[in-house]
N, C-alpha and C. Protein backbone atom coordinates (compact mmCIF):
# COMPACT_ATOMS: atom_id res chain seq x y z
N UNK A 1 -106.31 -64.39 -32.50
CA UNK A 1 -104.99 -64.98 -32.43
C UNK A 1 -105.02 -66.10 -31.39
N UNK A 2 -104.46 -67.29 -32.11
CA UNK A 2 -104.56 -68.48 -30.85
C UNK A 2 -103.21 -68.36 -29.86
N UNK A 3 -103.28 -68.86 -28.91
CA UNK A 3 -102.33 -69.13 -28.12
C UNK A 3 -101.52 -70.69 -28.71
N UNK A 4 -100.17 -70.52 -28.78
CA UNK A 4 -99.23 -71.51 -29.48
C UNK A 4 -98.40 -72.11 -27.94
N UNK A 5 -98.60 -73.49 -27.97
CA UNK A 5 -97.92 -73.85 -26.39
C UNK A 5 -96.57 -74.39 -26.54
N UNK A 6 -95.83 -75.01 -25.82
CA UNK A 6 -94.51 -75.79 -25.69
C UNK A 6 -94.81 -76.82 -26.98
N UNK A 7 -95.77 -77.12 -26.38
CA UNK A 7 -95.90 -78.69 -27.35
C UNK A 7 -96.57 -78.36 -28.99
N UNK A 8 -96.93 -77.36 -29.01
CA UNK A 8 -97.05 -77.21 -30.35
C UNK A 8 -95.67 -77.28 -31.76
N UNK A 9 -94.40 -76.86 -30.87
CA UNK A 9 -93.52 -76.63 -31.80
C UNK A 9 -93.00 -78.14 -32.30
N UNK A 10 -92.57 -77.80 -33.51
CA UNK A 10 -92.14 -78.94 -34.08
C UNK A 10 -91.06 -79.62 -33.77
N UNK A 11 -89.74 -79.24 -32.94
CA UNK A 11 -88.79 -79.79 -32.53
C UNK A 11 -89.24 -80.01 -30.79
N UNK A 12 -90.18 -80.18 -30.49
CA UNK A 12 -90.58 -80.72 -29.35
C UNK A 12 -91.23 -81.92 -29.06
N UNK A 13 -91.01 -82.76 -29.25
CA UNK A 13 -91.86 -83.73 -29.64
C UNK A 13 -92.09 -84.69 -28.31
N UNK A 14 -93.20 -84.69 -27.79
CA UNK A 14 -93.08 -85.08 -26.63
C UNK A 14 -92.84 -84.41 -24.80
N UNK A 15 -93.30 -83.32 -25.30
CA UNK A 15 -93.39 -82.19 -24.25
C UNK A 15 -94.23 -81.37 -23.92
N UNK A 16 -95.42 -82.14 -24.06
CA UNK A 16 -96.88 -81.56 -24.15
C UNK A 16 -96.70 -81.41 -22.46
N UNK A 17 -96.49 -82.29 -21.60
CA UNK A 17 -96.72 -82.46 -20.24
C UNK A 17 -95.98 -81.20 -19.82
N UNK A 18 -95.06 -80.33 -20.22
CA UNK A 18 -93.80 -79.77 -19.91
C UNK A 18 -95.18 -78.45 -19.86
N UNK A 19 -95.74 -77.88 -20.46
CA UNK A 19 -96.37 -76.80 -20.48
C UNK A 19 -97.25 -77.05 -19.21
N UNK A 20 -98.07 -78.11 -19.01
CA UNK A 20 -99.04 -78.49 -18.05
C UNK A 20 -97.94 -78.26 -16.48
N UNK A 21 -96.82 -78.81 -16.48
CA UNK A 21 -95.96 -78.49 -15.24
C UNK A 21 -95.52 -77.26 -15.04
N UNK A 22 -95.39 -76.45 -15.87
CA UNK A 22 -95.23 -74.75 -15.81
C UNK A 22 -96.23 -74.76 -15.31
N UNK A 23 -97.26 -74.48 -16.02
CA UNK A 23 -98.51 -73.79 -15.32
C UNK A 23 -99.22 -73.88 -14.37
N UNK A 24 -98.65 -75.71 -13.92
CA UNK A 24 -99.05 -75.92 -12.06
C UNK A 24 -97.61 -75.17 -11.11
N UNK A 25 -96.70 -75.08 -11.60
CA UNK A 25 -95.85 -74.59 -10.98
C UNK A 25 -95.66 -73.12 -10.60
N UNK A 26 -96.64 -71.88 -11.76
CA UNK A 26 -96.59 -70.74 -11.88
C UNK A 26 -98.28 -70.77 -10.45
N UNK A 27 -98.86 -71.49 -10.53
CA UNK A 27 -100.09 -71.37 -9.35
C UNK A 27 -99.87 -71.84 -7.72
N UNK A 28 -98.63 -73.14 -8.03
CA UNK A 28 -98.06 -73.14 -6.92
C UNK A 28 -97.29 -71.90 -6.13
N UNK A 29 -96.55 -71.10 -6.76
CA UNK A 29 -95.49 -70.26 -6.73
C UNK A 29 -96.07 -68.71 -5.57
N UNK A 30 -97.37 -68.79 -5.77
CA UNK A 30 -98.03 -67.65 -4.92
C UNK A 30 -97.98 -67.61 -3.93
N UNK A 31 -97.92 -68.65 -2.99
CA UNK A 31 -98.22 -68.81 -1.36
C UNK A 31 -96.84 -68.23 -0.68
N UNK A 32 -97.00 -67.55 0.32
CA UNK A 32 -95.93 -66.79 1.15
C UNK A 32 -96.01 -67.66 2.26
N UNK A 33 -97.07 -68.70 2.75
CA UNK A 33 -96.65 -69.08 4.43
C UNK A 33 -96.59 -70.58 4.43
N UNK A 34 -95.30 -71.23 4.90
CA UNK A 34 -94.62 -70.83 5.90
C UNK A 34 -93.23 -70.39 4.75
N UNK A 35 -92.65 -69.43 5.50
CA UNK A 35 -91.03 -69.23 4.23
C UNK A 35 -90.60 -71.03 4.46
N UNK A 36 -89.44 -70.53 3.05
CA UNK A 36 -88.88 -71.99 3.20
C UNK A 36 -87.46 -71.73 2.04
N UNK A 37 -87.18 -72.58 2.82
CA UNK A 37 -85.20 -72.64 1.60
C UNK A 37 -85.65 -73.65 1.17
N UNK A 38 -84.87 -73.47 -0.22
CA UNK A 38 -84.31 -74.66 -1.13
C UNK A 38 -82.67 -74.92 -0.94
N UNK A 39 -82.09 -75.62 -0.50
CA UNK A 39 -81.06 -75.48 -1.01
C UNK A 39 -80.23 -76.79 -1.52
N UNK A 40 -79.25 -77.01 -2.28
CA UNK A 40 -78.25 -78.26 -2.97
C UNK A 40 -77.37 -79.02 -1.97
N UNK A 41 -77.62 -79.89 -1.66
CA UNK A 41 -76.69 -80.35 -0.15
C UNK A 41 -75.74 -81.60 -1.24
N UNK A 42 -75.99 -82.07 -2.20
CA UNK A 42 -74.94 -82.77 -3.14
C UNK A 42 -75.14 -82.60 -4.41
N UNK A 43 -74.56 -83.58 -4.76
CA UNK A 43 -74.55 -83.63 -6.49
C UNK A 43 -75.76 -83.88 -7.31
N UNK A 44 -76.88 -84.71 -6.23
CA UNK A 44 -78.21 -84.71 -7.14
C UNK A 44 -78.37 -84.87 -5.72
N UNK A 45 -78.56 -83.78 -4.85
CA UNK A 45 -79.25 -84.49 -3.33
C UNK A 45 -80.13 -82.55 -3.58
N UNK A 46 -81.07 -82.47 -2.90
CA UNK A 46 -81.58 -80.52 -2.57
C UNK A 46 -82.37 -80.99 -0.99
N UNK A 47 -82.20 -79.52 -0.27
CA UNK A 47 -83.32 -80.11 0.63
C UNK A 47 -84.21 -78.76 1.06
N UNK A 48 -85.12 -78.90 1.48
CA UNK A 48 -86.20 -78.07 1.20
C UNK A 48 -86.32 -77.94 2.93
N UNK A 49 -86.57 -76.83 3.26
CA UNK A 49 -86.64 -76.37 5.09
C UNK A 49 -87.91 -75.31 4.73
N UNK A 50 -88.61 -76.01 6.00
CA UNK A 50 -90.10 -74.71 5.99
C UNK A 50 -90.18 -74.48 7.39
N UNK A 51 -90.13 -73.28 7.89
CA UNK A 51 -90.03 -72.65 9.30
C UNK A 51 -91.27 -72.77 10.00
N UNK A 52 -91.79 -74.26 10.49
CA UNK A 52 -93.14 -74.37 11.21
C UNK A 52 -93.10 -74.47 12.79
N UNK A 53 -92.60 -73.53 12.95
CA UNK A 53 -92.68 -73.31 14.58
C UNK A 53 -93.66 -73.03 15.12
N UNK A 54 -94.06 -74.02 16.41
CA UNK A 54 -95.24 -74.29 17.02
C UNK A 54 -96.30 -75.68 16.42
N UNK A 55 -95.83 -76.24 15.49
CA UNK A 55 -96.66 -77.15 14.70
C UNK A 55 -95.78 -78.77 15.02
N UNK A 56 -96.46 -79.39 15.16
CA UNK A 56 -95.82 -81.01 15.78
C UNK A 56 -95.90 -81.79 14.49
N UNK A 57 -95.40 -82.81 15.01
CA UNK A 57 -95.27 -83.69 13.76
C UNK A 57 -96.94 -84.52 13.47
N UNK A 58 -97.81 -84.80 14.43
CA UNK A 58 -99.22 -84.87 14.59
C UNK A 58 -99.88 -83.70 13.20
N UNK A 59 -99.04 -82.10 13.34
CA UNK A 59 -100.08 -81.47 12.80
C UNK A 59 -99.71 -81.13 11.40
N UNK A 60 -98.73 -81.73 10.61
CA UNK A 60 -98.35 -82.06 9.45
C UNK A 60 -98.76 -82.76 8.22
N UNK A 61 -98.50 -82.91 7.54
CA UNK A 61 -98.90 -83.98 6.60
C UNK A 61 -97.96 -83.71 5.61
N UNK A 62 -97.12 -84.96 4.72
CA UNK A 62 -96.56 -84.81 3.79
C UNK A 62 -96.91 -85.72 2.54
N UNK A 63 -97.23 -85.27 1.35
CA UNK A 63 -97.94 -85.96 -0.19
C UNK A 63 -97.03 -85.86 -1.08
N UNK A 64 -97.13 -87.02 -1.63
CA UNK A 64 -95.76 -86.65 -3.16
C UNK A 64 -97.32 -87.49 -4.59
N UNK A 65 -98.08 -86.36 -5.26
CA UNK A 65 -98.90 -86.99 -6.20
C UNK A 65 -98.73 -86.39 -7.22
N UNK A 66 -98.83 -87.30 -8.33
CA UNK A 66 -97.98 -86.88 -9.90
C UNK A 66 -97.52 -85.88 -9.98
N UNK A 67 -96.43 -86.30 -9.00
CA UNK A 67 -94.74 -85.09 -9.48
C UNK A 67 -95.22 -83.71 -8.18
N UNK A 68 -96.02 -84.05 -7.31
CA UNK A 68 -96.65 -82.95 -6.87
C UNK A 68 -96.57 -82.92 -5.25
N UNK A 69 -95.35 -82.52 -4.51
CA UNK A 69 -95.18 -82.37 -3.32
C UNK A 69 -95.73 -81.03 -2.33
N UNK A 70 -96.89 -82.27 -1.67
CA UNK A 70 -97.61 -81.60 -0.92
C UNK A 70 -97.08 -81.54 0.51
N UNK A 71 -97.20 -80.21 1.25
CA UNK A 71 -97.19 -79.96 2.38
C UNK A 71 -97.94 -79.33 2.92
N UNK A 72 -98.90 -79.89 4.24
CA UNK A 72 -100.12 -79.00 5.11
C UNK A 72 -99.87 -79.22 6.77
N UNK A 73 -100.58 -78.15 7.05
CA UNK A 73 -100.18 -78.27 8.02
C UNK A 73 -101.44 -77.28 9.26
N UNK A 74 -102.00 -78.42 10.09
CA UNK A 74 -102.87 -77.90 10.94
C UNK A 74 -103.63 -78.00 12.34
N UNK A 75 -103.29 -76.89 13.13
CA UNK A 75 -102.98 -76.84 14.48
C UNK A 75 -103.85 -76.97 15.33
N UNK A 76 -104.38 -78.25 16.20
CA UNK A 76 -105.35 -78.24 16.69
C UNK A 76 -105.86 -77.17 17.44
N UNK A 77 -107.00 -76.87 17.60
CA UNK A 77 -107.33 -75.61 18.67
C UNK A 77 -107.09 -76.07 19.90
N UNK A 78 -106.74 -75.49 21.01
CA UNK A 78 -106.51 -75.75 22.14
C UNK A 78 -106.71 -74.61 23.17
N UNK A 79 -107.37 -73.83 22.57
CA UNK A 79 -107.07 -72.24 23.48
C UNK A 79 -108.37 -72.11 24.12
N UNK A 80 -108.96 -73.02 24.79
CA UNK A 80 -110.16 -72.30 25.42
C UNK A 80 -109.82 -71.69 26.48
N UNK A 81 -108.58 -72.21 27.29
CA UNK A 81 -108.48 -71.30 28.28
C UNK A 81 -106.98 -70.48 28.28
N UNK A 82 -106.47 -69.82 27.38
CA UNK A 82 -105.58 -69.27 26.93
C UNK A 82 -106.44 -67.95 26.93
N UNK A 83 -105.94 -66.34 27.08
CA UNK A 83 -106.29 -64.68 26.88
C UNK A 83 -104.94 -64.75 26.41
N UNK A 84 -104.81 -64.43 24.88
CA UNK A 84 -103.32 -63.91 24.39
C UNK A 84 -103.75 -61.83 24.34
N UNK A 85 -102.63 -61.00 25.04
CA UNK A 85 -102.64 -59.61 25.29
C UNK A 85 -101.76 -59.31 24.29
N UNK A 86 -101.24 -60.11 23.53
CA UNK A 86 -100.75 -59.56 21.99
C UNK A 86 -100.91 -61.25 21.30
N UNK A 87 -100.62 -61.65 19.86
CA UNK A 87 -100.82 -62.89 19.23
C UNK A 87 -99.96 -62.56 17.99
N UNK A 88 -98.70 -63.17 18.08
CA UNK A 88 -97.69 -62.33 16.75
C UNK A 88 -97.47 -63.99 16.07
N UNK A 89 -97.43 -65.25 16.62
CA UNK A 89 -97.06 -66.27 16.28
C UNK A 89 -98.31 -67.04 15.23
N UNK A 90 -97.96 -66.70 14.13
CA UNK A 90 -98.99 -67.32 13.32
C UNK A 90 -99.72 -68.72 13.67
N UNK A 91 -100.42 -69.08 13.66
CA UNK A 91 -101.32 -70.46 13.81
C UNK A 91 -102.55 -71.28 13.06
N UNK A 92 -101.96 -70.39 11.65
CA UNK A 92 -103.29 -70.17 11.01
C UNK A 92 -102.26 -72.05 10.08
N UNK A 93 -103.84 -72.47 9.32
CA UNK A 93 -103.18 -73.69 8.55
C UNK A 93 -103.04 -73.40 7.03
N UNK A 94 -101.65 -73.95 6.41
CA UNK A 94 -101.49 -73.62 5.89
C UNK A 94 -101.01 -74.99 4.59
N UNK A 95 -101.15 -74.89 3.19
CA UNK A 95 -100.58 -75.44 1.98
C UNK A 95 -99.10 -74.77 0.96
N UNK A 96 -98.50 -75.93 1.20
CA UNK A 96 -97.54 -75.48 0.63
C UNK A 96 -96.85 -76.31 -0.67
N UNK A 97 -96.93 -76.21 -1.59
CA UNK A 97 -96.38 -77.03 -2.61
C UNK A 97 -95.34 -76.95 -3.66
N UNK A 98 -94.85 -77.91 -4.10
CA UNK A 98 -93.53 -77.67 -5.02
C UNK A 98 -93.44 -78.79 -6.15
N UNK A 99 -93.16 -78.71 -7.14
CA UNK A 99 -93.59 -79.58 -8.43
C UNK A 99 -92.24 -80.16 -8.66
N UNK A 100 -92.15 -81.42 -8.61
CA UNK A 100 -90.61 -82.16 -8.92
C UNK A 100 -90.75 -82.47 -10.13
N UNK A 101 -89.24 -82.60 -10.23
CA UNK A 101 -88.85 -82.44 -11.59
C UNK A 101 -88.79 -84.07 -11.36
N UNK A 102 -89.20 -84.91 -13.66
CA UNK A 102 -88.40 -86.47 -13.50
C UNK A 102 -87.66 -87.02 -12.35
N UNK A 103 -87.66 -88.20 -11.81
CA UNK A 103 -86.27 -88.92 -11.30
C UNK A 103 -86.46 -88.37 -9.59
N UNK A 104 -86.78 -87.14 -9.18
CA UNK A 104 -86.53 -86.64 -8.02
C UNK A 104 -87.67 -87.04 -7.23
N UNK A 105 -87.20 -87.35 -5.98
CA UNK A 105 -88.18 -88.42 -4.91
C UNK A 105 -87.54 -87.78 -3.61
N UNK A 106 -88.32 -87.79 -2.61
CA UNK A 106 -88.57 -87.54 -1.13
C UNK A 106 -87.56 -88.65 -0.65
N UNK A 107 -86.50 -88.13 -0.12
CA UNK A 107 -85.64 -89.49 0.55
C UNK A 107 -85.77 -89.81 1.87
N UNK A 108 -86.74 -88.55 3.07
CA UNK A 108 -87.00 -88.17 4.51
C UNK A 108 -87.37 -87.36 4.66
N UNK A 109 -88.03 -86.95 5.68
CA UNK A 109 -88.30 -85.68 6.63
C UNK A 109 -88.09 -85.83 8.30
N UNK A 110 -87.44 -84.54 8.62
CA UNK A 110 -87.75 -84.57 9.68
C UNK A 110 -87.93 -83.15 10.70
N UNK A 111 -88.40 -83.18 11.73
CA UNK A 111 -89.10 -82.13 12.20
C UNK A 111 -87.82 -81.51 13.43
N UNK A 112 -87.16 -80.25 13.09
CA UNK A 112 -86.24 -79.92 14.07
C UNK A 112 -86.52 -78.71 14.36
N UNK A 113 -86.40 -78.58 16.29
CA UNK A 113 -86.42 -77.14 16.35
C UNK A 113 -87.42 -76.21 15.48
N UNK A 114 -88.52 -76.10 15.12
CA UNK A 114 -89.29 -75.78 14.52
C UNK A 114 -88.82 -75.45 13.00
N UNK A 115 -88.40 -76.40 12.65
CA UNK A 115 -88.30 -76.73 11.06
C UNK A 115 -88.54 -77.83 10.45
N UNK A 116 -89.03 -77.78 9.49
CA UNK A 116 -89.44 -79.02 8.88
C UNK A 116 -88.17 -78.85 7.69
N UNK A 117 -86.85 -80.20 7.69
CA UNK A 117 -86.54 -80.71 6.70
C UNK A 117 -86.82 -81.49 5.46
N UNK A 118 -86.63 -81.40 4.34
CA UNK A 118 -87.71 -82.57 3.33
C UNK A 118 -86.13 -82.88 2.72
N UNK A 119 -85.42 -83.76 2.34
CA UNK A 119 -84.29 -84.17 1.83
C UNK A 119 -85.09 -84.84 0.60
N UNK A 120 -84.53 -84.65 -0.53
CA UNK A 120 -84.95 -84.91 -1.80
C UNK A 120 -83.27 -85.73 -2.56
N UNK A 121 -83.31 -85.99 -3.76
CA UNK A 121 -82.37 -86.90 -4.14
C UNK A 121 -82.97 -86.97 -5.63
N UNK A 122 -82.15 -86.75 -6.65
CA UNK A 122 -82.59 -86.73 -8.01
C UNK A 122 -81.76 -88.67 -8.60
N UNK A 123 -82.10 -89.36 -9.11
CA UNK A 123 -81.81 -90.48 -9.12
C UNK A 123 -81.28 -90.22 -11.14
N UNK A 124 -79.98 -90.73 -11.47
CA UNK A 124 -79.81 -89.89 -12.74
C UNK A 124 -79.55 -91.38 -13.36
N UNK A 125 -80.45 -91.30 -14.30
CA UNK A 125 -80.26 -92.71 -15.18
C UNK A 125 -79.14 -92.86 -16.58
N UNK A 126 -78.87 -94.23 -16.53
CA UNK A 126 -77.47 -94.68 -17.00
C UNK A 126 -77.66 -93.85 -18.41
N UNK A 127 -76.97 -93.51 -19.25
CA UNK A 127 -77.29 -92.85 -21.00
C UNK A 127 -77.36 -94.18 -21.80
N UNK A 128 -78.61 -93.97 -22.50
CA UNK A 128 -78.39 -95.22 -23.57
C UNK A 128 -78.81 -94.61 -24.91
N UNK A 129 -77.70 -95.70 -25.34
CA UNK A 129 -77.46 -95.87 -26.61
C UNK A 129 -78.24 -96.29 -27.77
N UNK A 130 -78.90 -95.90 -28.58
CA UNK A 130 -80.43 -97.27 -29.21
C UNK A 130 -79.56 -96.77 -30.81
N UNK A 131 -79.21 -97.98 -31.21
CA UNK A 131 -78.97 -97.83 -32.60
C UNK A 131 -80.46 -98.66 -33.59
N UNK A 132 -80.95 -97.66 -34.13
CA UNK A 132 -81.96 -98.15 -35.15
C UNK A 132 -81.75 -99.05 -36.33
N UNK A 133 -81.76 -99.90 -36.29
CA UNK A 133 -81.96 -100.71 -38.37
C UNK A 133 -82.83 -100.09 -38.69
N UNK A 134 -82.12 -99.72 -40.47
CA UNK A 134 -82.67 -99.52 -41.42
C UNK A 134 -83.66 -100.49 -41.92
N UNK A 135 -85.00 -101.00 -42.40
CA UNK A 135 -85.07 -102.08 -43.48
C UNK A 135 -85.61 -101.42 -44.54
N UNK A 136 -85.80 -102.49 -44.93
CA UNK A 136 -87.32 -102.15 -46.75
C UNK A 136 -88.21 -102.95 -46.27
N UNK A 137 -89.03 -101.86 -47.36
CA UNK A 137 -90.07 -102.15 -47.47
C UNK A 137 -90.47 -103.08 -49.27
């Protein structure tokens, strides 16, 4: 029995890519560190918060590649002369990613209080109209 995808069906026409973005999105979806909100701040605005406390704006990095928002993040060593008698504050480096949808673009970031903001903005294009002619042949 074969496997039948999005883009196989016949009223899809043009949504081959749509299966390929699930399935980067279902591999993205695993990672637990750092937590992070999504949440809707307008009408096409979302903004995305990841709890990187202890991490500078030096030890960051932010990527937006085909549709593919990357976030890493990694902490120089500095502890040669540090003895931690307990170590609860994670420091380990970490990838974090999220797959945008059409139209939606990175509008800022910024680094507060050990959070990283990402403000996003979906850009919604005008509706058009295309009336086709008929001819002969």
């Amino acid at each position: 029995m074969s496997k039948v995808g999005f883009g196989a069906h016949p009223f899809l026409l043009g949504f081959d890519q749509l299966e390929r973005l699930v399935e980067r999105t279902v591999k993205a979806g695993a990672e637990g560190y750092p937590p992070f909100n999504i949440e809707q701040s307008g009408e096409n605005a979302y903004r995305i918060t990841l709890a990187v406390a202890g991490f500078r704006e030096d030890d960051l990095s932010i990527t937006v590649e085909d549709r593919q928002l990357m976030i890493r993040g990694r902490q120089a060593e500095d502890e040669q002369d540090r003895v931690f008698l307990h170590r609860g504050i994670a420091a380990r480096a970490f990838q974090r990613s999220f797959v945008l949808a059409e139209g939606v673009e990175v509008a800022g970031a910024a680094l507060e209080n050990g959070l990283l903001h990402l403000d996003l903005r979906r850009s919604v294009p005008e509706p058009v109209v295309q009336t086709i002619r008929i001819g002969r042949k």
